[in-house]
N, C-alpha and C. Protein backbone atom coordinates (compact mmCIF):
# COMPACT_ATOMS: atom_id res chain seq x y z
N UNK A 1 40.76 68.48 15.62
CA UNK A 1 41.82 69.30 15.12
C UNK A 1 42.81 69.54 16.25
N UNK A 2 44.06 69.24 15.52
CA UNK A 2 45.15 69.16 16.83
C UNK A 2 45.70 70.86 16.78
N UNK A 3 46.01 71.18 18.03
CA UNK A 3 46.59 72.32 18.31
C UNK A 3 47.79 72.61 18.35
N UNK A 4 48.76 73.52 17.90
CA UNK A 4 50.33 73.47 18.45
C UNK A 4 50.38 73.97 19.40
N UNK A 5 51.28 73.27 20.32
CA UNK A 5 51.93 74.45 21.18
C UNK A 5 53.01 74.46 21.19
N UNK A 6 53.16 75.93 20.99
CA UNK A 6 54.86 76.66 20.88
C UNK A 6 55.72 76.06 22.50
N UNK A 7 56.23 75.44 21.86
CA UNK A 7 57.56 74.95 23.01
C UNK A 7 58.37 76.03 23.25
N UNK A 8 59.03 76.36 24.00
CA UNK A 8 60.00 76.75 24.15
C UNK A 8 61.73 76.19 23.99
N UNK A 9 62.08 76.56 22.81
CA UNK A 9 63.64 75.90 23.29
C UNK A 9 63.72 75.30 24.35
N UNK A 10 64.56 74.38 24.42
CA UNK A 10 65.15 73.69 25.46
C UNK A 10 67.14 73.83 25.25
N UNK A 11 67.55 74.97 25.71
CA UNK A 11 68.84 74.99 25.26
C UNK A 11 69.93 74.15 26.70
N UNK A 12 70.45 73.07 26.21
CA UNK A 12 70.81 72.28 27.51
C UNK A 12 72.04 73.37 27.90
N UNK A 13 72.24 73.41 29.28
CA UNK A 13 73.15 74.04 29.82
C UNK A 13 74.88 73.77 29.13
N UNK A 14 75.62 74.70 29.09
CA UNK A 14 76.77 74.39 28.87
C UNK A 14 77.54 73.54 29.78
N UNK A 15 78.06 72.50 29.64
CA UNK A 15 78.98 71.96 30.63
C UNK A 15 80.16 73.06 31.08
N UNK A 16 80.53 73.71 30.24
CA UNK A 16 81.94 74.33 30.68
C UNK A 16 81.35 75.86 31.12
N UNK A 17 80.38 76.26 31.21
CA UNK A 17 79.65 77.22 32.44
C UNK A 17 79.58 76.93 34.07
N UNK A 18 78.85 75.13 33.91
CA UNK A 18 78.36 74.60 34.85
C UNK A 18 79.56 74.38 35.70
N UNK A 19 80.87 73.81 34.83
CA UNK A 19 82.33 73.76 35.12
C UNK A 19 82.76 74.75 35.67
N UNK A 20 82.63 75.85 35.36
CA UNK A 20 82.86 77.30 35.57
C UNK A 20 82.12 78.02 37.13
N UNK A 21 81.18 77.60 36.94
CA UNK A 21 80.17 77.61 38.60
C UNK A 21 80.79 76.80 39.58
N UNK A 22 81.01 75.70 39.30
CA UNK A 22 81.64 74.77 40.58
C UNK A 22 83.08 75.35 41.13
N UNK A 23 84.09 75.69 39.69
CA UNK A 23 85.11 75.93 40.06
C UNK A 23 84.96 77.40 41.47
N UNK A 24 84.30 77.96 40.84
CA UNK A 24 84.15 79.85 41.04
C UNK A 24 83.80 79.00 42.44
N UNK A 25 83.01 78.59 42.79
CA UNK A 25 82.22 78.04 44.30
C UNK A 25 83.28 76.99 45.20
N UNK A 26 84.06 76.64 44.47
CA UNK A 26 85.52 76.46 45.10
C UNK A 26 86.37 76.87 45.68
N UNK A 27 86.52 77.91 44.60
CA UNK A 27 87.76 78.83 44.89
C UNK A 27 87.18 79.63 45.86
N UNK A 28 85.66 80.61 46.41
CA UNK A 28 85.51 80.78 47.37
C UNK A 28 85.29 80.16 48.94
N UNK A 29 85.28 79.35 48.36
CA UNK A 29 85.80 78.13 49.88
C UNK A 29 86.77 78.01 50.00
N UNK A 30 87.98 78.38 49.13
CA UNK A 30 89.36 78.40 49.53
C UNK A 30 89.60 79.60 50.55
N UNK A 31 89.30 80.81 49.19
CA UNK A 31 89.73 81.78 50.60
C UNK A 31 88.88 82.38 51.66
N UNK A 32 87.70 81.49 52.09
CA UNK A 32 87.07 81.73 53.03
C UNK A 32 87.90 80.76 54.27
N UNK A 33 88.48 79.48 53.59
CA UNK A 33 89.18 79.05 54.26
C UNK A 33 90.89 79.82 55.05
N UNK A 34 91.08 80.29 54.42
CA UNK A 34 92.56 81.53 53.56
C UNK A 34 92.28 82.59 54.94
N UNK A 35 90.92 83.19 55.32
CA UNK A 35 90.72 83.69 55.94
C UNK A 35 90.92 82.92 57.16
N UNK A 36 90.07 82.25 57.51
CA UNK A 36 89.91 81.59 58.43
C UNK A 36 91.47 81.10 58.95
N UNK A 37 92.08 80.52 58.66
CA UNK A 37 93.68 79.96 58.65
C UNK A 37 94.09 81.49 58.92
N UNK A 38 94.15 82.63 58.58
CA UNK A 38 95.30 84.04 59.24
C UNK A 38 94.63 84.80 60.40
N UNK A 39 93.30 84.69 60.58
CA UNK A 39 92.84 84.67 62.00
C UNK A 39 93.37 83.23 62.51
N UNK A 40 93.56 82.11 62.30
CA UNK A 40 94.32 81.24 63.57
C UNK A 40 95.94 81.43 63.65
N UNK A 41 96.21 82.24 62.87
CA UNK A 41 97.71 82.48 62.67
C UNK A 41 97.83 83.40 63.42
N UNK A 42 96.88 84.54 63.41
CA UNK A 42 97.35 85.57 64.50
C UNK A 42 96.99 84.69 65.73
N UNK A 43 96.13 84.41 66.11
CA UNK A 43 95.73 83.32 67.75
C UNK A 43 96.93 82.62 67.91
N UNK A 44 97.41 81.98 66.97
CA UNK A 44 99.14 81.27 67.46
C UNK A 44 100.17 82.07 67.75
N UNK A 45 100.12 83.67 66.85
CA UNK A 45 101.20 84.06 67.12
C UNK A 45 100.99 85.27 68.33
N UNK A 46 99.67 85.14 68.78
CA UNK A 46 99.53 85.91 69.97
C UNK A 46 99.83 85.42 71.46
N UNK A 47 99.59 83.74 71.26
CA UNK A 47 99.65 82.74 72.68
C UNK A 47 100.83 82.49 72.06
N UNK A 48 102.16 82.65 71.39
CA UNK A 48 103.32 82.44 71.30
C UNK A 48 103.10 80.98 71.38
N UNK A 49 102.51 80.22 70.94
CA UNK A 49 102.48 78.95 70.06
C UNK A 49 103.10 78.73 68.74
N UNK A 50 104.27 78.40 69.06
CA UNK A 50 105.30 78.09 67.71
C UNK A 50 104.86 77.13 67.11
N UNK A 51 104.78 75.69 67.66
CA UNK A 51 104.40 74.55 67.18
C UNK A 51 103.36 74.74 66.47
N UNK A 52 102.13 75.53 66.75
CA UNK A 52 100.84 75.78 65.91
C UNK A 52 100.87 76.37 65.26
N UNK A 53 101.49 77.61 65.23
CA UNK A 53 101.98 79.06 64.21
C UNK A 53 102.76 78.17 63.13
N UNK A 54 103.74 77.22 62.97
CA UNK A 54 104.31 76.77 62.04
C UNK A 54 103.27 75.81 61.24
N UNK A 55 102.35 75.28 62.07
CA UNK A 55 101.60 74.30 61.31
C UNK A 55 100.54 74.99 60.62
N UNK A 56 100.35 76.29 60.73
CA UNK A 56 99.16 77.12 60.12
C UNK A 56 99.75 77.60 59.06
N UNK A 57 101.06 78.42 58.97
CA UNK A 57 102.09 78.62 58.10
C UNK A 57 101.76 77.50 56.97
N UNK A 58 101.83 76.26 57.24
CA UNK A 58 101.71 75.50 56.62
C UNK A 58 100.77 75.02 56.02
N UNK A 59 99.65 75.38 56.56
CA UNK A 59 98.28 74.94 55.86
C UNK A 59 97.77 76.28 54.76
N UNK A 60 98.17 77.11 55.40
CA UNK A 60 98.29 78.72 54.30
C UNK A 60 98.99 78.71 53.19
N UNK A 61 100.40 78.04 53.39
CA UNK A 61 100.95 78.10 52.09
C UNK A 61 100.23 76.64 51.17
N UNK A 62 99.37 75.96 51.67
CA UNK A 62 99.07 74.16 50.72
C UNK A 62 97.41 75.34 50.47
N UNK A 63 97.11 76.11 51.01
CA UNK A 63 96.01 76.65 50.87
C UNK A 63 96.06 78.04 49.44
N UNK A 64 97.43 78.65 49.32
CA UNK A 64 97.23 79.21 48.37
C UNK A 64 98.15 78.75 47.48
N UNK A 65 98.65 77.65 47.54
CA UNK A 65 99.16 76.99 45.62
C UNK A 65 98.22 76.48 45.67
N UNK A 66 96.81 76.14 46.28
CA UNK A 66 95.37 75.16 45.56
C UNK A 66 94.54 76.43 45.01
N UNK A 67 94.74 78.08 45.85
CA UNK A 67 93.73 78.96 45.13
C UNK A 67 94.65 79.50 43.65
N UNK A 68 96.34 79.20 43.57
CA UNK A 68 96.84 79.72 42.35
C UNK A 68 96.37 78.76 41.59
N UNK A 69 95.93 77.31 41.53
CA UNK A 69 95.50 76.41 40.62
C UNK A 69 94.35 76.37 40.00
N UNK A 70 93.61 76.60 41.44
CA UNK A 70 91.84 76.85 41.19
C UNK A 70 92.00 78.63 40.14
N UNK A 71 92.51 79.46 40.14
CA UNK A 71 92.77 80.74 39.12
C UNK A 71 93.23 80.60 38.09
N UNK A 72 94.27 79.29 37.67
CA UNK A 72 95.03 78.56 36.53
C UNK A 72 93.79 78.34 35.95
N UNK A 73 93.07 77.23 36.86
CA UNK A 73 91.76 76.17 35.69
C UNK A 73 90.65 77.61 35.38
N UNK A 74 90.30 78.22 36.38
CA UNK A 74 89.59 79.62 36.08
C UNK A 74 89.72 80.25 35.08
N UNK A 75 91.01 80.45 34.74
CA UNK A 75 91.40 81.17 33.75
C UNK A 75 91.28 80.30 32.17
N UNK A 76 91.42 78.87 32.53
CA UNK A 76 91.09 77.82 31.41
C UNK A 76 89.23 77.78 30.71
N UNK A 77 88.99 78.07 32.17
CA UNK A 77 87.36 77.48 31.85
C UNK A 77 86.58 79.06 31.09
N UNK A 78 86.77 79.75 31.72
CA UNK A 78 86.27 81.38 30.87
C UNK A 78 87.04 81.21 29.52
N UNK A 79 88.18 80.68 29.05
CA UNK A 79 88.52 80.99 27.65
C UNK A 79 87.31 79.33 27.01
N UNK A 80 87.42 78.70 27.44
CA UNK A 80 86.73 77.41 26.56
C UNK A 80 84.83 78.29 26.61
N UNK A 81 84.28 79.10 27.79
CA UNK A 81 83.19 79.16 27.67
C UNK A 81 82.94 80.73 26.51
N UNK A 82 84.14 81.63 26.46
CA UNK A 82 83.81 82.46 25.71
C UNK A 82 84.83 82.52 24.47
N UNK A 83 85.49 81.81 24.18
CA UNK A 83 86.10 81.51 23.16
C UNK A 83 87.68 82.35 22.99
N UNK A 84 87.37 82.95 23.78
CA UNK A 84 88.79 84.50 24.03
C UNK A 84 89.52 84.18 25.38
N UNK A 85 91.02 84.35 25.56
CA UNK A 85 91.93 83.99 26.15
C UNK A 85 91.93 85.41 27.14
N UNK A 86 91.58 86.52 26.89
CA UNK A 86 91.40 87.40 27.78
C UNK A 86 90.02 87.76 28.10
N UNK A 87 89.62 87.25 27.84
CA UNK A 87 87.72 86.96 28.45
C UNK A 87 87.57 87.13 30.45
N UNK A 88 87.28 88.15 30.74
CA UNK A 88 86.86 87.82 32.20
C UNK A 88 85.81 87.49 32.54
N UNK A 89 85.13 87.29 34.17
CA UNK A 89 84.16 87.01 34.34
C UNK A 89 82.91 87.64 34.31
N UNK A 90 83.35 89.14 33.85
CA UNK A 90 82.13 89.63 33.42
C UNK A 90 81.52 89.46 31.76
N UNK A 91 82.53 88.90 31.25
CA UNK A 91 82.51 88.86 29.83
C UNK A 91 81.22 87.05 29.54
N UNK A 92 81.91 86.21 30.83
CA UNK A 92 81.13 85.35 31.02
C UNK A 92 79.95 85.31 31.36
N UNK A 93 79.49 85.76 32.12
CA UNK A 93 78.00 86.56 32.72
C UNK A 93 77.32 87.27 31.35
N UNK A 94 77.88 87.94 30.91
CA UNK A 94 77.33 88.41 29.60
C UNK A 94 76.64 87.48 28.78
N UNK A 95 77.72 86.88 28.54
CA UNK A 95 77.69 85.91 27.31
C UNK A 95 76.64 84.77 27.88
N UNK A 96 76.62 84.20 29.07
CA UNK A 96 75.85 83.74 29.56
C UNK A 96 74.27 83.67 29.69
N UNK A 97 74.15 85.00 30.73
CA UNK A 97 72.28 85.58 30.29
C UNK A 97 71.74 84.69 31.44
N UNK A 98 70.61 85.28 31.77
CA UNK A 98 69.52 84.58 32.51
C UNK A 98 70.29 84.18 33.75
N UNK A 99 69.97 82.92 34.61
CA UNK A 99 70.12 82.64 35.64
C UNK A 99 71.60 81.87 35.60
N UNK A 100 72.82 81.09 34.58
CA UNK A 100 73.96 81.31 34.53
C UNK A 100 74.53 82.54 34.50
N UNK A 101 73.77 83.74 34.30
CA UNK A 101 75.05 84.75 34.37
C UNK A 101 74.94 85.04 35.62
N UNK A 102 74.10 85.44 36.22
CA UNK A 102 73.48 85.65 37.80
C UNK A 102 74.56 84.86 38.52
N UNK A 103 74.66 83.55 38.54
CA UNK A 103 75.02 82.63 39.23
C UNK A 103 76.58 83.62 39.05
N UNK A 104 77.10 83.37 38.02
CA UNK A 104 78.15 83.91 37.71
C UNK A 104 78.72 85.30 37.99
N UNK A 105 77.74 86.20 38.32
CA UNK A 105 78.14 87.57 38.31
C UNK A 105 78.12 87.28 40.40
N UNK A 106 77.15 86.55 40.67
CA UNK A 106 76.81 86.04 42.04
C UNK A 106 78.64 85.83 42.76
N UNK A 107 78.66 84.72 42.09
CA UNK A 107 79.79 84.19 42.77
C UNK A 107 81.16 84.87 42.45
N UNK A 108 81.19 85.77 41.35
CA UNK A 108 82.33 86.83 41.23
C UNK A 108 82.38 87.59 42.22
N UNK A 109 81.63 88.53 42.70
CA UNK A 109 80.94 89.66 43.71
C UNK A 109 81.58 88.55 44.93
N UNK A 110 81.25 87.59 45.60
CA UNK A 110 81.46 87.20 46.77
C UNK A 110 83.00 86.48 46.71
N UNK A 111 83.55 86.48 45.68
CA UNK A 111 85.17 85.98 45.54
C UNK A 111 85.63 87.07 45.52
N UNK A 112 85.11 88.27 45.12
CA UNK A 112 85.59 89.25 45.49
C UNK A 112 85.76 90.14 46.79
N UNK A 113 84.70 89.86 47.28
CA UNK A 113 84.58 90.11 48.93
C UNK A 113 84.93 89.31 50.08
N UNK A 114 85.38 88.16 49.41
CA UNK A 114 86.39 87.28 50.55
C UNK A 114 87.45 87.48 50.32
N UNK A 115 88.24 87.66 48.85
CA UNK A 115 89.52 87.97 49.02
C UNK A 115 89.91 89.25 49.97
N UNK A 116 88.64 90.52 49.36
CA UNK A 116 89.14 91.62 50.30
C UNK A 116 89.09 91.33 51.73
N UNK A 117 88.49 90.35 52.61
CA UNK A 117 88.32 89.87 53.37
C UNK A 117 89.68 89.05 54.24
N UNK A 118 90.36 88.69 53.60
CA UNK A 118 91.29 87.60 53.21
C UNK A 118 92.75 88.51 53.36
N UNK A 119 92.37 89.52 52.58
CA UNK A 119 93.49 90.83 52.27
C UNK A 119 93.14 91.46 53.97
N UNK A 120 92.72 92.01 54.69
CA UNK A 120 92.37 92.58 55.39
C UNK A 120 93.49 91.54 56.78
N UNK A 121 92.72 90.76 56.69
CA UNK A 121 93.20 89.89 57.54
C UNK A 121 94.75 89.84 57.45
N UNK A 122 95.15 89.67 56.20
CA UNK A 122 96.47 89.38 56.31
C UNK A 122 97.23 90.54 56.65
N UNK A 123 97.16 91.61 55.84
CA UNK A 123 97.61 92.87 56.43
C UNK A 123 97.70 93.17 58.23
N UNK A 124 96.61 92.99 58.62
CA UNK A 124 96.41 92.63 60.72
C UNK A 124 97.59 91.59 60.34
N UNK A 125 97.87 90.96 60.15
CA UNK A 125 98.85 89.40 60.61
C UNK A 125 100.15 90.19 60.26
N UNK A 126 100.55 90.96 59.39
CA UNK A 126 101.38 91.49 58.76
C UNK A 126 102.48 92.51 59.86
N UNK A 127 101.02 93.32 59.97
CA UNK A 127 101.63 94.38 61.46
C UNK A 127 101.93 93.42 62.38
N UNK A 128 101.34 92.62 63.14
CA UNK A 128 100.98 91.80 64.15
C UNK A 128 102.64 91.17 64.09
N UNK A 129 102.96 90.60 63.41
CA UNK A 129 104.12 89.82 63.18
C UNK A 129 105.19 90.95 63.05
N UNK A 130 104.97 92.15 62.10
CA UNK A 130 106.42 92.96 62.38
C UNK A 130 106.91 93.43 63.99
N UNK A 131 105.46 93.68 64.38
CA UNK A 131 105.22 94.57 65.47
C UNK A 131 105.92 93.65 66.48
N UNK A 132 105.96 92.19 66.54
CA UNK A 132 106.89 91.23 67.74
C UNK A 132 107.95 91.03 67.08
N UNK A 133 108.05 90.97 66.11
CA UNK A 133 109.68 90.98 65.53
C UNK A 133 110.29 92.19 66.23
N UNK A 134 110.11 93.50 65.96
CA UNK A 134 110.49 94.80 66.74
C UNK A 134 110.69 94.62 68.35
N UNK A 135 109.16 94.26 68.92
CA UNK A 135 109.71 93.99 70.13
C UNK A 135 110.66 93.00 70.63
N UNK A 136 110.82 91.59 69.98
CA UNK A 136 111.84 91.05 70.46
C UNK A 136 113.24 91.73 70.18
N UNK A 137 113.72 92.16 69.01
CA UNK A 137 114.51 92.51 68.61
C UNK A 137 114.85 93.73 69.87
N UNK A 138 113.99 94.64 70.37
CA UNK A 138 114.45 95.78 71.43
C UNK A 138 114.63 94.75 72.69
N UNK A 139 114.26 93.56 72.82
CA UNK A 139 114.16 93.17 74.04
C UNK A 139 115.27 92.65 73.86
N UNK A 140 115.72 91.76 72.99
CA UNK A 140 117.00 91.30 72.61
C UNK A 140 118.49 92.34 72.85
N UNK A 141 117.78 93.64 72.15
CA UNK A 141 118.92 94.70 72.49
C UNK A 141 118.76 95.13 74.12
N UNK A 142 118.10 95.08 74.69
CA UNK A 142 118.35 95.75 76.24
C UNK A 142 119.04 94.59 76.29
N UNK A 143 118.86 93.11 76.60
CA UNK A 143 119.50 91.79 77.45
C UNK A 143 121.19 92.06 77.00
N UNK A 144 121.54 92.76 75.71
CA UNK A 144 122.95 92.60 75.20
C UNK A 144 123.49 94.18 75.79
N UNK A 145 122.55 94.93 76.05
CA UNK A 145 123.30 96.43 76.51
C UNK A 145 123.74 96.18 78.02
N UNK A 146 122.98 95.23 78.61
CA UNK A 146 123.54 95.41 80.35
C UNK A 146 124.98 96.03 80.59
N UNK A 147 124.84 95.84 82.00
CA UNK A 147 126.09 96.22 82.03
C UNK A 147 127.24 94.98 81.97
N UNK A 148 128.41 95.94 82.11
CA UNK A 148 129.87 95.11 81.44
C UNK A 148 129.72 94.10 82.64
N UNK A 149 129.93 93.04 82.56
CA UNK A 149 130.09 91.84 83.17
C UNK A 149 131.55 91.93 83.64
N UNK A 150 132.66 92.58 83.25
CA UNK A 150 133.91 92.83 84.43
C UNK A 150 134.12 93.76 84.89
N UNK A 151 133.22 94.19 85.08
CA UNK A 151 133.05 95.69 86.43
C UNK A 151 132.60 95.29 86.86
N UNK A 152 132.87 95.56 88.65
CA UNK A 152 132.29 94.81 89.73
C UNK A 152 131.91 95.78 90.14
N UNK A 153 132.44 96.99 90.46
CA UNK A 153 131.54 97.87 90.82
C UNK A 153 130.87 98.81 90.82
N UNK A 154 129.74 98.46 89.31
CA UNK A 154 129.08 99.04 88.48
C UNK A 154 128.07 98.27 89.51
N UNK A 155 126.67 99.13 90.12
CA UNK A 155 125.76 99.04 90.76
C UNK A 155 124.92 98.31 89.86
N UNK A 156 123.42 96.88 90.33
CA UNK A 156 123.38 96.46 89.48
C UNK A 156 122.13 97.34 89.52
N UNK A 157 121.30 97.23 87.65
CA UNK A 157 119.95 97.99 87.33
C UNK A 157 118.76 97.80 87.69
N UNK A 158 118.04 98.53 87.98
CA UNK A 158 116.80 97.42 88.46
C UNK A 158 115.89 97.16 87.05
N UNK A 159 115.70 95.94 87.49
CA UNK A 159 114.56 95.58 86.24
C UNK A 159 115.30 94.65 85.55
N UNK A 160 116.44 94.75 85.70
CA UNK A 160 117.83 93.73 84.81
C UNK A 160 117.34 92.21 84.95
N UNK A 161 116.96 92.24 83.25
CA UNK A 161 116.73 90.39 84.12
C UNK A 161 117.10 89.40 84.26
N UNK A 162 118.95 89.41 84.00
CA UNK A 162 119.79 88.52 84.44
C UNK A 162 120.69 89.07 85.40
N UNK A 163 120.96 88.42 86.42
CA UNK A 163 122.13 89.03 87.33
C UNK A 163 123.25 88.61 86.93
N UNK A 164 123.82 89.20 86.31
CA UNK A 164 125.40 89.05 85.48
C UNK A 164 126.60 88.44 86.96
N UNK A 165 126.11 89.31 88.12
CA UNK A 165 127.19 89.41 89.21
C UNK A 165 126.88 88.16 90.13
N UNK A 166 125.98 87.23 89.69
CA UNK A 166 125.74 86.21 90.70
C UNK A 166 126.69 84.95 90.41
């Protein structure tokens, strides 16, 4: 006499979850990258490295039209996995269950803590950059206040760091 045994479902994974995991695990490699790139932005714009400061500029801006794209398809893949166009990622996790929502609630939580990460950083780059704009700009204004260049005998200043009278 043969016995049953109760199987368990076998429910195959959704592709457009699994889609949904890779993307999410993307996009936090972007802005872990995002990070990484405005700490070398401040290092360029601290050693007054123009040439490098412009080329980081540059990899920051090719770095966030790929995280506005990777948030475009994001925003594609949560409506195909929960059927709703305003569906977020907790709505996905829900709907999900078991070890896809995990994954999912997983990698929300840490896209969320690199952006703030990401945010942090940039804000430091933010000051950092007004803060030498200001100083050049005062340094710029002392070099233009000297004194009048046709008075001769206006004593010269000390500290002046062009000699107008030479």
């Amino acid at each position: 006499m043969a016995t049953a045994v109760a199987e368990a479902p076998v429910v195959p994974a959704r592709p457009e979850a699994s889609s949904l995991a890779r993307a999410l695990a993307a996009e936090l490699a972007l802005l872990v990258e995002l990070t990484a790139q405005l700490i070398d932005q401040r290092a360029a714009l601290a050693a007054d490295d123009t040439a490098r400061l412009e080329q980081v500029v540059q990899q920051i801006s090719r770095t966030l039209l790929t995280i506005r794209e990777a948030r475009r398809q994001r925003t594609i893949l949560v409506e195909m996995v929960t059927g709703r166009a305003d569906a977020g990622l907790a709505d996905v996790a829900a709907e999900a269950g078991g070890d896809e929502g995990r994954q999912v609630t997983g990698l929300a939580t840490r896209i969320h803590q690199a952006a703030v990460t990401a945010n942090r950083e940039l804000l430091i780059n933010q000051t950092a950059i007004r803060r030498a704009i200001e100083s050049g700009e005062r340094f710029l204004q002392f070099l233009l206040s000297g004194p009048d260049p046709m008075d001769r005998d206006a004593a010269p200043q000390s500290g002046l760091l062009l000699n107008q009278r030479a």
